[in-house]
Protein backbone atom coordinates (compact mmCIF):
# COMPACT_ATOMS: atom_id res chain seq x y z
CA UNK A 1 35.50 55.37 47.76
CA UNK A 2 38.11 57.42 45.79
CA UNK A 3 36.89 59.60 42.92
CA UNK A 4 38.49 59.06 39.30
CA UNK A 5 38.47 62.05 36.73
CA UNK A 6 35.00 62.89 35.59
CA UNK A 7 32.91 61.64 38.44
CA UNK A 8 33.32 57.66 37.81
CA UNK A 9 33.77 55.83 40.97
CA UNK A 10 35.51 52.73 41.63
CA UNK A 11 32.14 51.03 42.15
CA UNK A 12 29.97 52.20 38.97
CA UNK A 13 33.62 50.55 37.28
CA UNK A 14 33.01 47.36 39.26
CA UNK A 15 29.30 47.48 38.43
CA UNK A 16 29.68 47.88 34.37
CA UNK A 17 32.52 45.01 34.72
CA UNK A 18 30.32 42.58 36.78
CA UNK A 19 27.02 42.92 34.02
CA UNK A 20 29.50 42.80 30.95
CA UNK A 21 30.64 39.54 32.34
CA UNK A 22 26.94 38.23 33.43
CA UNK A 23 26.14 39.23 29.34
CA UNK A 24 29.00 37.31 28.48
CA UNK A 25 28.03 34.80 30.01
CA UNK A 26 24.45 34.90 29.25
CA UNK A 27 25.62 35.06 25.65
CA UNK A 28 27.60 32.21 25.77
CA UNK A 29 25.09 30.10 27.53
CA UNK A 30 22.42 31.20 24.92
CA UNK A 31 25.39 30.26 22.30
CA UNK A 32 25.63 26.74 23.54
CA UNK A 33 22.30 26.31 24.24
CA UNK A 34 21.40 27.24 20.11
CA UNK A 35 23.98 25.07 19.22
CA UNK A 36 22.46 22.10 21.47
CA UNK A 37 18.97 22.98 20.13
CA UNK A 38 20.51 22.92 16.25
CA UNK A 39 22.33 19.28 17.26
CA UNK A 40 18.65 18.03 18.71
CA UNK A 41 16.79 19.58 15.01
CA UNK A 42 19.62 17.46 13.04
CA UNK A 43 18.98 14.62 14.91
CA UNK A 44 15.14 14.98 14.74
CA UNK A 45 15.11 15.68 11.33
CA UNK A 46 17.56 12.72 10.11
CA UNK A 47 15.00 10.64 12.54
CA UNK A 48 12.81 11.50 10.29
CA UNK A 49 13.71 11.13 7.01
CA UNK A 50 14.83 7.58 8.51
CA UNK A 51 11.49 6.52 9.27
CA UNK A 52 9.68 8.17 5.87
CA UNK A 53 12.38 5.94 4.38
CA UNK A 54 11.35 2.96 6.04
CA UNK A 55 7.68 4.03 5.48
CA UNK A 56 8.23 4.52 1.61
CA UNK A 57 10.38 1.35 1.16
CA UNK A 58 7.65 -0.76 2.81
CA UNK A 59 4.82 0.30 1.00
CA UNK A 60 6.46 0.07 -2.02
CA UNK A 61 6.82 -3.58 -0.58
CA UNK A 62 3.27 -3.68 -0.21
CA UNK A 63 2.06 -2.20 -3.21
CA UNK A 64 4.38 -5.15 -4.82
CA UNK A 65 3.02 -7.91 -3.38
CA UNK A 66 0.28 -6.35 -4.28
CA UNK A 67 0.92 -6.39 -7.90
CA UNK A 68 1.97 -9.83 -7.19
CA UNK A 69 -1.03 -11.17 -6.14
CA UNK A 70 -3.37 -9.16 -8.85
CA UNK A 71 -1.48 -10.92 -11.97
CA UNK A 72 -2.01 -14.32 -9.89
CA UNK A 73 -5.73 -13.78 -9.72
CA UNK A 74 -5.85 -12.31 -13.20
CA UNK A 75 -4.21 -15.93 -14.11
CA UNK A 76 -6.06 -17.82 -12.40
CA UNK A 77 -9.33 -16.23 -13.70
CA UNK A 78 -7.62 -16.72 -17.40
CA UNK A 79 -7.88 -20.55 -16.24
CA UNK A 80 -10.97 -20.17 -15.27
CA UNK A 81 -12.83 -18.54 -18.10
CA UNK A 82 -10.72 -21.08 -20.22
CA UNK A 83 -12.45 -24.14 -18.40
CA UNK A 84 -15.92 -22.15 -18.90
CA UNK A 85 -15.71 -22.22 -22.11
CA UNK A 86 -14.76 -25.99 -22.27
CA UNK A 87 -17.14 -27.20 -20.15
CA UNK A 88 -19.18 -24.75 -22.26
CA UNK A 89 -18.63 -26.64 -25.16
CA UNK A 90 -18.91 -30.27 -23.62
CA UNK A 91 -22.35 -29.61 -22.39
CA UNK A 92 -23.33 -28.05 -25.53
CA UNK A 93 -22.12 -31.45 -27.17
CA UNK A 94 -23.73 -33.55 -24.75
CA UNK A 95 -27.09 -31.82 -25.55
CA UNK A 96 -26.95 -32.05 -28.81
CA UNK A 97 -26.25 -35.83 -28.12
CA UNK A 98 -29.61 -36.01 -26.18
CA UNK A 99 -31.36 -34.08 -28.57
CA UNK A 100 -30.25 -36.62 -30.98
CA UNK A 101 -31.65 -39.41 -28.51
CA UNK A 102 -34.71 -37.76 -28.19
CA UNK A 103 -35.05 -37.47 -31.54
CA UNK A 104 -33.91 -41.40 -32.12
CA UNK A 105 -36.90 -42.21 -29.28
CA UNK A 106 -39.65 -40.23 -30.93
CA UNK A 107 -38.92 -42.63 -34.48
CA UNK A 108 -38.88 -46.02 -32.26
CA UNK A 109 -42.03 -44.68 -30.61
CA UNK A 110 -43.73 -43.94 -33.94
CA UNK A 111 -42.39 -46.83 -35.80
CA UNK A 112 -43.82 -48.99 -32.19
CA UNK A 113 -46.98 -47.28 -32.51
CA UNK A 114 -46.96 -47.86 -36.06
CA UNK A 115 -46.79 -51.91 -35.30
CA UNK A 116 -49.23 -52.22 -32.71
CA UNK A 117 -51.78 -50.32 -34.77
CA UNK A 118 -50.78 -52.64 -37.88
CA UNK A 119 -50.57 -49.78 -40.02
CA UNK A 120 -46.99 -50.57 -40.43
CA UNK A 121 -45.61 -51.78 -44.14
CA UNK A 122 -42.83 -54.41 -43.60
């Protein structure tokens, strides 16, 4: 091999040109593969925040139809402590009404008794 100036062959040139293109390489392949690898997070991450939208929009849909249903049941047990207390108040009346029978009875049982034992004063 012939000798250039300073004791630098032809081959050590050769050598230090063959690794600064395999790191050139390698760099450019590590380059493209942190590029790819940045692409794949973007897409991950906008994945996600697709589906934590979807999550957040349907439980807000839940949580809806669950408000929904809670003023319907509130109504609807409105109604029904309205029709307790009517019903409350009809069978109060109607007792009264049969204490008032009662009460009628125990007079035409007296009066009877009153009859039959002649005690009565016409």
């Amino acid at each position: 091999m012939a000798r250039i100036e300073g004791g630098v062959t032809w081959g050590n040139v050769l050598s230090i040109g063959a690794t600064l293109v395999t790191v050139t390489l390698a760099y450019a392949t590590l380059q493209a593969g942190m590029l790819e690898g940045q692409r794949e997070t973007r897409r991950i991450e906008l994945q996600a925040q697709q589906a934590t939208q979807e999550l957040r929009i349907s439980h807000e849909k839940q949580l809806t139809d669950i408000r929904a249903d809670l003023v319907a049941h509130r109504r609807s047990i409105q109604q029904l402590e309205i029709s307790d207390a009517r019903n409350s108040e009809r069978f109060e009346a109607l007792s009264r009404s049969i204490e008032e029978l009662k009460s009628g009875q125990r007079e035409t049982l007296e009066l009877l008794r009153e009859i039959s034992s002649g005690r009565a004063s016409p």
